[in-house]
C-alpha atoms as a PDB file:
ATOM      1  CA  UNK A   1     -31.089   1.257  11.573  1.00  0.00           C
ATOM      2  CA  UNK A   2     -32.472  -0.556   8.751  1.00  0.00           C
ATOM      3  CA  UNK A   3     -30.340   1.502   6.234  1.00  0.00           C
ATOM      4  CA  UNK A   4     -27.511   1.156   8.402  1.00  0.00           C
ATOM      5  CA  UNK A   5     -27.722  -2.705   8.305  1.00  0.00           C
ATOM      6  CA  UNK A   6     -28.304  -2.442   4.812  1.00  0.00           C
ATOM      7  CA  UNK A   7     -24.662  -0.146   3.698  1.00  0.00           C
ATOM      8  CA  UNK A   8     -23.529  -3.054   5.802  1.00  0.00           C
ATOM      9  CA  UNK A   9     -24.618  -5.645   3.891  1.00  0.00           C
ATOM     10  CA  UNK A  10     -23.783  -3.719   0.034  1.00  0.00           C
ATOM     11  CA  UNK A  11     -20.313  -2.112   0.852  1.00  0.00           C
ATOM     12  CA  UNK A  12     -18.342  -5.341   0.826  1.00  0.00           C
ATOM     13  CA  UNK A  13     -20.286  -6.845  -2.106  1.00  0.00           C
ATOM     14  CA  UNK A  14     -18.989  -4.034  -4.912  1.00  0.00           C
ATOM     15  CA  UNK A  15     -16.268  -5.182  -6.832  1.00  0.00           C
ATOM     16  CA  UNK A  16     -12.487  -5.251  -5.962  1.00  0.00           C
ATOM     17  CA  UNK A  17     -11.407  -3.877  -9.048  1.00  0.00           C
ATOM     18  CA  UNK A  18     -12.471  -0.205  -7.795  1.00  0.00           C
ATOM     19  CA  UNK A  19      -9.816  -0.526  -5.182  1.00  0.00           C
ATOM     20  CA  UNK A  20      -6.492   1.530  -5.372  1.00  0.00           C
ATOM     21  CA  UNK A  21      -4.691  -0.123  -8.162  1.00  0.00           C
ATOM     22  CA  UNK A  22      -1.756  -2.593  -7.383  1.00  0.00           C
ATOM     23  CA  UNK A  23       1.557   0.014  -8.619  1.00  0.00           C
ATOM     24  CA  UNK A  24       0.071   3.096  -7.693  1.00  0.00           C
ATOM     25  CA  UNK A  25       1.629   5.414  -4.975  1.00  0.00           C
ATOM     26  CA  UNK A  26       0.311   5.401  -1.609  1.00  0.00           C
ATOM     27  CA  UNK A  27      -1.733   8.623  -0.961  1.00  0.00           C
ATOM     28  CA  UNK A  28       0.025   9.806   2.295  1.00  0.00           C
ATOM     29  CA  UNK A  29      -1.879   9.991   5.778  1.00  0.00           C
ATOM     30  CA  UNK A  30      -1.333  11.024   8.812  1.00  0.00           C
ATOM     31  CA  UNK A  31      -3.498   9.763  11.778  1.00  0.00           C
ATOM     32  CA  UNK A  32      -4.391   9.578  15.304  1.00  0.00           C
ATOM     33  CA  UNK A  33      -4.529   5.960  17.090  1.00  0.00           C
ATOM     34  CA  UNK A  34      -6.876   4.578  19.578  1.00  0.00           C
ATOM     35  CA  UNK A  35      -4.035   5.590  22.524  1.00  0.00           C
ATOM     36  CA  UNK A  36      -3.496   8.945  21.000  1.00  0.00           C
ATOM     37  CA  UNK A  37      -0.398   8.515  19.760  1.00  0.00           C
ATOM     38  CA  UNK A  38       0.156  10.124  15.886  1.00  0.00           C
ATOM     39  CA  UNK A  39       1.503   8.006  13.158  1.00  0.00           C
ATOM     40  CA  UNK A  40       2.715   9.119   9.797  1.00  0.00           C
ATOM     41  CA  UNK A  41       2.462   6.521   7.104  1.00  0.00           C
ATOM     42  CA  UNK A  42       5.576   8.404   4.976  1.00  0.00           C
ATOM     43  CA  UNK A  43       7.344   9.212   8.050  1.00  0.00           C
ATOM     44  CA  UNK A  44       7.586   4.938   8.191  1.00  0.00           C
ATOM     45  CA  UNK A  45       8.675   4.135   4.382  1.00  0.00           C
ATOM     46  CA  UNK A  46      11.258   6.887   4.639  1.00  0.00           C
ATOM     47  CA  UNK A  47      12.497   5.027   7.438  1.00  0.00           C
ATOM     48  CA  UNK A  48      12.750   1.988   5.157  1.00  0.00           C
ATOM     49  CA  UNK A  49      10.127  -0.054   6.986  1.00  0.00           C
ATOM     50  CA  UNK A  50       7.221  -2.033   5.097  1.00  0.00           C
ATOM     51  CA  UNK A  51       3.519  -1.073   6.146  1.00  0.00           C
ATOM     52  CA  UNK A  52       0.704  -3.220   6.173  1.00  0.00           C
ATOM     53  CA  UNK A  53      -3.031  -1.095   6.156  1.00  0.00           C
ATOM     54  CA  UNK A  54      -5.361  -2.859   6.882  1.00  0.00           C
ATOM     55  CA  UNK A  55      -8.990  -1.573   6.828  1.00  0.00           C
ATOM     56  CA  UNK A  56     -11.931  -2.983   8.066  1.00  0.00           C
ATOM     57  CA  UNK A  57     -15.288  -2.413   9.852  1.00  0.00           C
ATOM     58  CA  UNK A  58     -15.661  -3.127  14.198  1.00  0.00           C
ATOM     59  CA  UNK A  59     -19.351  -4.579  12.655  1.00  0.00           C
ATOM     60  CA  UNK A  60     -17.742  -6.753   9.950  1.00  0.00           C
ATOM     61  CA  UNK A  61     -18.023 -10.266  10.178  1.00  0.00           C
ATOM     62  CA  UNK A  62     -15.266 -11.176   7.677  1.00  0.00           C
ATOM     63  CA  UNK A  63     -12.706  -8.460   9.007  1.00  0.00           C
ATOM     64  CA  UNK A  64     -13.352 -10.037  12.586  1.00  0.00           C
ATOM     65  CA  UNK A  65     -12.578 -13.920  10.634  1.00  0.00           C
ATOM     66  CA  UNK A  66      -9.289 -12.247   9.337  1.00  0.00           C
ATOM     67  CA  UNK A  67      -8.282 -10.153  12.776  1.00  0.00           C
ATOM     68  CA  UNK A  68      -8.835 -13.842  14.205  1.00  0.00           C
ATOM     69  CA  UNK A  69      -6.556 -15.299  12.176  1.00  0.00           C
ATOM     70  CA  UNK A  70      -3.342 -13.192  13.900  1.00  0.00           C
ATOM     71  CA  UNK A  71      -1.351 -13.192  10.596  1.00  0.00           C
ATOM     72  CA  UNK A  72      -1.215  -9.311  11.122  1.00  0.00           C
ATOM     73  CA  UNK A  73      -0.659  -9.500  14.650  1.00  0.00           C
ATOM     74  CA  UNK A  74       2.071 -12.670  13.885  1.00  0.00           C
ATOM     75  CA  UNK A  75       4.168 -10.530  11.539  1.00  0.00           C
ATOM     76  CA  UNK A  76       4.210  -6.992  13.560  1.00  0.00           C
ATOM     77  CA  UNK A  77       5.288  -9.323  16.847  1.00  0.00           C
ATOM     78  CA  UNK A  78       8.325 -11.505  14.735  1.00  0.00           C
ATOM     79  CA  UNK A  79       9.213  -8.553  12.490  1.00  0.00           C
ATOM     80  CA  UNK A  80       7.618  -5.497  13.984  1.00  0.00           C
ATOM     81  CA  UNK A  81       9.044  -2.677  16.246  1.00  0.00           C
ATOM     82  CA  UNK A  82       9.981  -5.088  19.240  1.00  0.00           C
ATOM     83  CA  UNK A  83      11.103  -7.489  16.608  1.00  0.00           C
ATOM     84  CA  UNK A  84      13.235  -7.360  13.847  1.00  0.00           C
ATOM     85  CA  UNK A  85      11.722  -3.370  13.316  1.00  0.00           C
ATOM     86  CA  UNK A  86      11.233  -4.262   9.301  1.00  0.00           C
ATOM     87  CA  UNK A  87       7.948  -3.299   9.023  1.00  0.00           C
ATOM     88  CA  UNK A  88       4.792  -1.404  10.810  1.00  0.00           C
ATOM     89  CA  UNK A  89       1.159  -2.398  10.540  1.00  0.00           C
ATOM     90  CA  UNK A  90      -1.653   0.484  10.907  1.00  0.00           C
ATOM     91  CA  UNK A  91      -5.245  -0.685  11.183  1.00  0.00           C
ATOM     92  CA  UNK A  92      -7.920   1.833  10.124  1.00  0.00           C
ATOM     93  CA  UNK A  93     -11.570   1.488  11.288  1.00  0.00           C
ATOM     94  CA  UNK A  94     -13.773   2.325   7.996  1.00  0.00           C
ATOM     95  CA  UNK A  95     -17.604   2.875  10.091  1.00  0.00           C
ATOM     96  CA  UNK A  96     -18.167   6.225  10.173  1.00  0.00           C
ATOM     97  CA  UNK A  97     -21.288   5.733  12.254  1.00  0.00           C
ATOM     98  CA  UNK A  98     -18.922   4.291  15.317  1.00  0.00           C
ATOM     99  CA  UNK A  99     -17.091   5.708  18.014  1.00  0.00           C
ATOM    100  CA  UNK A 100     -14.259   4.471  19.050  1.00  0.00           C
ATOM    101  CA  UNK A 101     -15.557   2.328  21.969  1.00  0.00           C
ATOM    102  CA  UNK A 102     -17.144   0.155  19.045  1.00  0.00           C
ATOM    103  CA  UNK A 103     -13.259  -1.359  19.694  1.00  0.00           C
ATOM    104  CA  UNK A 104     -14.447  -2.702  23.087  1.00  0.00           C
ATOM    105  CA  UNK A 105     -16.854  -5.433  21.364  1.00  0.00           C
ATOM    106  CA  UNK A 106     -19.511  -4.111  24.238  1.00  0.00           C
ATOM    107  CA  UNK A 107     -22.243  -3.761  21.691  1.00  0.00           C
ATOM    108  CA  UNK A 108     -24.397  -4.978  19.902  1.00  0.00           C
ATOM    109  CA  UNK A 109     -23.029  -7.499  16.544  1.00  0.00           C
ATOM    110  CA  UNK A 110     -24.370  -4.704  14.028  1.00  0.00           C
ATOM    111  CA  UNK A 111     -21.827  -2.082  16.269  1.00  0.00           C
ATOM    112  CA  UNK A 112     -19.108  -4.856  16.591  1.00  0.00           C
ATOM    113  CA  UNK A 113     -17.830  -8.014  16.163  1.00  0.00           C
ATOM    114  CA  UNK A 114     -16.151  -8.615  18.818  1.00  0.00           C
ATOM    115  CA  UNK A 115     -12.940  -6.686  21.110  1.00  0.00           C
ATOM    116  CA  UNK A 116     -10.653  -5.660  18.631  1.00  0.00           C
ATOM    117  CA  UNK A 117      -8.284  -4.343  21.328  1.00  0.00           C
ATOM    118  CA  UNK A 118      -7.300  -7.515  23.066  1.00  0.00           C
ATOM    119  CA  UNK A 119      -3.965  -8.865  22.136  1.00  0.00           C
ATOM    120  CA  UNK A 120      -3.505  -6.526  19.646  1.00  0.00           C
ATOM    121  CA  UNK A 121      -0.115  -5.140  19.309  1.00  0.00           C
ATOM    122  CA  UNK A 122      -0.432  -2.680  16.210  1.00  0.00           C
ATOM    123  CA  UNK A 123      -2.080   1.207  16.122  1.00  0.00           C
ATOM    124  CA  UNK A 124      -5.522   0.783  15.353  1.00  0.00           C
ATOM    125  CA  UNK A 125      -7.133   3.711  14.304  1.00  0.00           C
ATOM    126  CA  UNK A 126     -11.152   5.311  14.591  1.00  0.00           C
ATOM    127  CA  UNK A 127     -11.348   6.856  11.401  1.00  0.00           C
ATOM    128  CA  UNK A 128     -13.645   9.880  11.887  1.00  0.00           C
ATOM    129  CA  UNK A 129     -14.084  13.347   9.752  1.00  0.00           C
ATOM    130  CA  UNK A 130     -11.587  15.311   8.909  1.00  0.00           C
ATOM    131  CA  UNK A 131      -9.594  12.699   8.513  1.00  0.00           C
ATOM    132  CA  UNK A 132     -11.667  10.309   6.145  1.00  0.00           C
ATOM    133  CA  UNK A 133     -10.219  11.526   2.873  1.00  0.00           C
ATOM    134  CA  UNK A 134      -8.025   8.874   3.360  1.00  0.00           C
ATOM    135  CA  UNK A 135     -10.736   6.501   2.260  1.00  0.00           C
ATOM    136  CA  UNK A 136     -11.258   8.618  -0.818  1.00  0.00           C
ATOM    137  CA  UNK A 137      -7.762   8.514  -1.396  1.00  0.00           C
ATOM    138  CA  UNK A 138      -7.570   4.421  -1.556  1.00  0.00           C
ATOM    139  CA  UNK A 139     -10.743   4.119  -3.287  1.00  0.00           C
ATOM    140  CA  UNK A 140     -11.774   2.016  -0.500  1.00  0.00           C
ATOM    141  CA  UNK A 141     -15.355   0.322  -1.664  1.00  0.00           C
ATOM    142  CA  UNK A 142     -15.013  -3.114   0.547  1.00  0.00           C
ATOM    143  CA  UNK A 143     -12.975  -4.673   3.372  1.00  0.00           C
ATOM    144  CA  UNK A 144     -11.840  -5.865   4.714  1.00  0.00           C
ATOM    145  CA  UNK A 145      -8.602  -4.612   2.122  1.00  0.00           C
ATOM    146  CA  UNK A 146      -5.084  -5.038   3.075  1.00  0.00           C
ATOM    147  CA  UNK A 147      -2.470  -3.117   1.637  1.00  0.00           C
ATOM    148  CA  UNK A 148       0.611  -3.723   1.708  1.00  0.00           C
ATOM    149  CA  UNK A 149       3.176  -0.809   0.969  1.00  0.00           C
ATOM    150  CA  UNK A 150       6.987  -0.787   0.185  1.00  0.00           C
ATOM    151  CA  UNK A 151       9.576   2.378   1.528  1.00  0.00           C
ATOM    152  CA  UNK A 152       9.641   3.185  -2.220  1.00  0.00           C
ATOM    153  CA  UNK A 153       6.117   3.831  -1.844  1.00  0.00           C
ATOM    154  CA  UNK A 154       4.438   1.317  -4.070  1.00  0.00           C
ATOM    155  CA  UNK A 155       1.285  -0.060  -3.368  1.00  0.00           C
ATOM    156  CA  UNK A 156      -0.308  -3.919  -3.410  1.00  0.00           C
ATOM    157  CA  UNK A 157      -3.454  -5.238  -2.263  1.00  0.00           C
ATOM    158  CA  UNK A 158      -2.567  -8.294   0.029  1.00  0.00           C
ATOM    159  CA  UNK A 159      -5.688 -11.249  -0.292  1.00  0.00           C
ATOM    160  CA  UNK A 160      -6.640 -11.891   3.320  1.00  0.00           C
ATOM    161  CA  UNK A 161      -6.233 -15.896   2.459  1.00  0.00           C
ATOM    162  CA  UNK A 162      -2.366 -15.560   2.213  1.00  0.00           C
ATOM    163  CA  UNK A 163      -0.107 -16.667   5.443  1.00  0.00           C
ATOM    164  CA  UNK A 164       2.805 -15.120   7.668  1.00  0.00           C
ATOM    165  CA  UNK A 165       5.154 -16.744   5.089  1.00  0.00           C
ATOM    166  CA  UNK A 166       3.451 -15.512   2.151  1.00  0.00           C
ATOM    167  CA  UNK A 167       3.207 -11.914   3.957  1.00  0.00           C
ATOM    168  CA  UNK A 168       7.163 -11.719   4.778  1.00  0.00           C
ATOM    169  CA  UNK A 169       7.435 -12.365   1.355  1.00  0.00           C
ATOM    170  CA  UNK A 170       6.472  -9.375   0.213  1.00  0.00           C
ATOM    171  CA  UNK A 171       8.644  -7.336   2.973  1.00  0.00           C
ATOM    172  CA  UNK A 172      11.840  -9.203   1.657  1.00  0.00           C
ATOM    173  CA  UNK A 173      10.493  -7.823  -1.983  1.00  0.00           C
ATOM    174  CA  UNK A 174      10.304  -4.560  -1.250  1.00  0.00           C
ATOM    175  CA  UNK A 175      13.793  -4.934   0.733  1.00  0.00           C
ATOM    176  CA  UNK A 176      14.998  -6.167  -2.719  1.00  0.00           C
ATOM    177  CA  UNK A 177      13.338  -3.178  -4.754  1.00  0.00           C
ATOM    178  CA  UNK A 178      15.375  -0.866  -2.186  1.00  0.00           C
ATOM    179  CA  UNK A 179      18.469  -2.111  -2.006  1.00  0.00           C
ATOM    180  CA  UNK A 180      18.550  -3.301  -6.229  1.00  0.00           C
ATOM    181  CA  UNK A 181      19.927  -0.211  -7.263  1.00  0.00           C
ATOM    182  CA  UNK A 182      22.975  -0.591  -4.501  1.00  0.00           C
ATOM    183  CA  UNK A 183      23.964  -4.357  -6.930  1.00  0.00           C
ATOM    184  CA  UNK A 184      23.243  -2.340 -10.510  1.00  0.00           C
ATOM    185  CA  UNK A 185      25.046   0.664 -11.295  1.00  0.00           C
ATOM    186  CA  UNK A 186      22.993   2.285 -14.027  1.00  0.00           C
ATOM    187  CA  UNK A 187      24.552   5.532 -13.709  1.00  0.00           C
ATOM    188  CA  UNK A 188      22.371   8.833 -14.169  1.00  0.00           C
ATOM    189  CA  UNK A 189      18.727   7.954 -14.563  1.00  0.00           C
ATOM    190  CA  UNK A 190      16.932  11.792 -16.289  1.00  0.00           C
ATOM    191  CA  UNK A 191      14.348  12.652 -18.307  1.00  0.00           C
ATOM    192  CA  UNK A 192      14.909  15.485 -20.946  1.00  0.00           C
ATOM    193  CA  UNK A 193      12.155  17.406 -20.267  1.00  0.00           C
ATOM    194  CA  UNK A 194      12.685  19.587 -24.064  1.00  0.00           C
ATOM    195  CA  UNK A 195      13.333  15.753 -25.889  1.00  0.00           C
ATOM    196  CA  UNK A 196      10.766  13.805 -24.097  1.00  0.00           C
ATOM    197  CA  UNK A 197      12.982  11.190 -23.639  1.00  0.00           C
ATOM    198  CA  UNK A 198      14.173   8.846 -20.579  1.00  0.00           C
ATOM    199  CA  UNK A 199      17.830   9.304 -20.734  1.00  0.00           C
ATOM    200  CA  UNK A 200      19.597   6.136 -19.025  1.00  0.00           C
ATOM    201  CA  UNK A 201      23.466   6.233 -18.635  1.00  0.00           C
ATOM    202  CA  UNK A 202      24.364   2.541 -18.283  1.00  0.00           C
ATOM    203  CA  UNK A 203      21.194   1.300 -20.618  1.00  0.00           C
ATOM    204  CA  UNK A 204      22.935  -2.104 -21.601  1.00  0.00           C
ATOM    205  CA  UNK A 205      22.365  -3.356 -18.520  1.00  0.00           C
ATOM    206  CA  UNK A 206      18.582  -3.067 -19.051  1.00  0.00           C
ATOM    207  CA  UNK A 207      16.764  -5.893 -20.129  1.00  0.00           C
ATOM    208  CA  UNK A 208      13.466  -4.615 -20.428  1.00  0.00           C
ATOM    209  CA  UNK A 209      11.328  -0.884 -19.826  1.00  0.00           C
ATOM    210  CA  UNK A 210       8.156  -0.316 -18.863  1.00  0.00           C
ATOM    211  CA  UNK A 211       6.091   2.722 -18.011  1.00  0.00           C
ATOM    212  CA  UNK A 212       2.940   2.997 -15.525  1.00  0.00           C
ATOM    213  CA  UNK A 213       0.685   5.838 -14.462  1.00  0.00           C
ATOM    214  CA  UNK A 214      -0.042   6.033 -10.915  1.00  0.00           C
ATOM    215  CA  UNK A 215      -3.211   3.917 -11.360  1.00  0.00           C
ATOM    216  CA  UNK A 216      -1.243   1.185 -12.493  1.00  0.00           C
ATOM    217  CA  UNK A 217      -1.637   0.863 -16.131  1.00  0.00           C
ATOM    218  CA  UNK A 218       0.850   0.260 -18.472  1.00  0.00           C
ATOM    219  CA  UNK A 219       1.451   3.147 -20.460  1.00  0.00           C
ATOM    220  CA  UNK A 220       4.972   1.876 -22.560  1.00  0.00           C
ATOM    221  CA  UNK A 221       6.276  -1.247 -22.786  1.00  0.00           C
ATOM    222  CA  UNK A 222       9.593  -2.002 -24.456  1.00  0.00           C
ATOM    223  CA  UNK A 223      11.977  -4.289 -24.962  1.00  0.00           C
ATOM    224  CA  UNK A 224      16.074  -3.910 -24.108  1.00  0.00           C
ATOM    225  CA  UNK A 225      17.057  -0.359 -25.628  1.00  0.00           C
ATOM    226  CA  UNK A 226      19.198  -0.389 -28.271  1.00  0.00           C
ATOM    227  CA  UNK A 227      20.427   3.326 -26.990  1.00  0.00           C
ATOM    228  CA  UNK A 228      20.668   5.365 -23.691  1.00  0.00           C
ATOM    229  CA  UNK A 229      16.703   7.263 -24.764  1.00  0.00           C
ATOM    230  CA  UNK A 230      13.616   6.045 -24.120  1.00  0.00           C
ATOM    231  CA  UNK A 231      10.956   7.790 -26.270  1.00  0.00           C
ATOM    232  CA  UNK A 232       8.068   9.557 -23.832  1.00  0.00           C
ATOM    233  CA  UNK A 233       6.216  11.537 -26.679  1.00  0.00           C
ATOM    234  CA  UNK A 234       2.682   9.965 -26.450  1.00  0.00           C
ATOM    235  CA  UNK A 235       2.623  10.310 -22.789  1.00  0.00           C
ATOM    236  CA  UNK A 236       0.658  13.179 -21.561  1.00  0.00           C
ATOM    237  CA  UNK A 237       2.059  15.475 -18.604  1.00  0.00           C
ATOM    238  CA  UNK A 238       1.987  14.156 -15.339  1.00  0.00           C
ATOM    239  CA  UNK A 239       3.896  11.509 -12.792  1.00  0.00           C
ATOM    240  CA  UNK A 240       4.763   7.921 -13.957  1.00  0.00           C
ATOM    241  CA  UNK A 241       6.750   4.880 -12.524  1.00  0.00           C
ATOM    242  CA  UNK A 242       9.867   4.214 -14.744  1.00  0.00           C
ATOM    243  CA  UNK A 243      10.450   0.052 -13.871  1.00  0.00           C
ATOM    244  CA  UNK A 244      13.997  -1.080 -15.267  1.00  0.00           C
ATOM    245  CA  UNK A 245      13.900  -4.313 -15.517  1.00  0.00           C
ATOM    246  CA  UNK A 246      17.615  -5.785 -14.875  1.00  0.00           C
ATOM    247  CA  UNK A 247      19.409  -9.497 -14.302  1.00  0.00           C
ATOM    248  CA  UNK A 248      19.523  -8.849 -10.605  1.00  0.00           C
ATOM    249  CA  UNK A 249      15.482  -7.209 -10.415  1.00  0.00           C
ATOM    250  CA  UNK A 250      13.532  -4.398 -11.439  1.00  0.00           C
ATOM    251  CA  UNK A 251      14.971  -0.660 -10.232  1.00  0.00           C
ATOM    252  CA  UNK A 252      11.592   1.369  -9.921  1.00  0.00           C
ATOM    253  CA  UNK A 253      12.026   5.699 -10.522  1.00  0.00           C
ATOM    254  CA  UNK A 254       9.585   8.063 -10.473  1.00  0.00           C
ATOM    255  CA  UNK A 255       9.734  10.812 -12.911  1.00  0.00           C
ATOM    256  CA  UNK A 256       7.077  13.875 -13.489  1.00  0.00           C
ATOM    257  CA  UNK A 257       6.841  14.238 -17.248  1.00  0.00           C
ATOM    258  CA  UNK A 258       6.389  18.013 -18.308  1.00  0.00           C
END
């Protein structure tokens, strides 16, 4: 017990900065909620729909603070599935020493916080092996962590202090991501795999490239090209976000590099 109590106390003290990095793709899941029903996280972004995760401990007395705070549960009622059906929220219980009646808050406070089931509209999900890769996979190191992920697939860390109206914000950004490329016509977006370069059609109507890896660094960073190539030489093999940066908003591509 006493090393229980004491993971408890050190896992949400290491730093954030070891946490998936904001622009990198959302490792895919696929996982089975408290009421046994199976939820795909791709299977919702191809359906253009913005997904909160939130993870967090049942014995966590921060993540309880937040759940109490209903912005979740605010936005998936206004502009959930029986609302407006823009976006999904999946909850994912990190404790791998629970069972999923840790939900019922009919334990003691080092088993859980309180009854996380109550009022609670959204899947909510006991995380147990085989199916904890998915922690690996965000890096998780702390919660509770929010992410909040756009149907192009791009992930953000959400701070638990921001609001409903800070939180819709974000869906109507990643609405605007989507739908950019339907006000810019930038013609055929390649890369010349033998040239190494990033071969944009209509490139006067970029303003600015830049290049990430999938951890979110900043691998090239140009200004507005002069002609329809981009120069990829001193990138190494591997997938990268192309962001094309125009007068209406950024158009986002993903390109593997061979």
């Amino acid at each position: 017990m006493k090393n229980l109590l004491l993971l408890a106390v050190l896992l949400p003290s290491v730093s954030v900065f070891a946490q998936l990095p904001n622009g990198s793709t959302a490792p895919d899941f696929t996982l089975t909620d408290y009421y046994g029903t199976t939820h795909n996280l791709y299977d919702y972004l191809d359906a253009d729909k913005t997904v909160f995760v939130e993870i967090f401990a049942a014995h966590c007395p921060s993540c309880w603070t937040y759940h109490q705070t209903h912005r979740l549960k605010n936005i998936y009622e206004q502009y959930g599935p029986d609302g407006t059906d823009e976006l999904m929220v999946l909850a994912l219980e990190y404790d791998q020493y629970n069972d999923s009646n840790a939900f019922t808050g009919n334990h003691e406070p080092w088993v859980s916080a309180g009854d996380w089931l109550t009022g609670t509209p959204y899947p909510i999900f006991n995380v147990e092996d085989p199916d904890r890769g998915v922690f690996t996979d965000y890096n998780v190191t702390f919660y509770p962590a929010v992410y909040k992920i756009c149907p192009d697939r791009i992930a953000e860390r959400v701070l638990t202090s921001e609001t409903e109206v800070q939180l819709y914000q974000k869906v109507q950004a990643c609405q605007a991501s989507v739908s950019i490329e339907e006000v810019v016509d930038l013609g055929t977006i390649r890369i010349d795999q033998g040239a190494r370069n990033l071969i944009i059609d209509q490139y006067q109507k970029i303003q600015r490239v830049d290049v990430y890896d999938l951890q979110g660094r900043a691998m090239i960073q140009t200004g507005a090209p002069g002609r329809s190539t981009v120069d990829l030489s001193e990138l190494r093999p591997g997938v990268y976000l192309f962001q094309l940066h125009t007068e209406h908003g950024p158009v986002v591509k993903r390109f593997f590099l061979e």
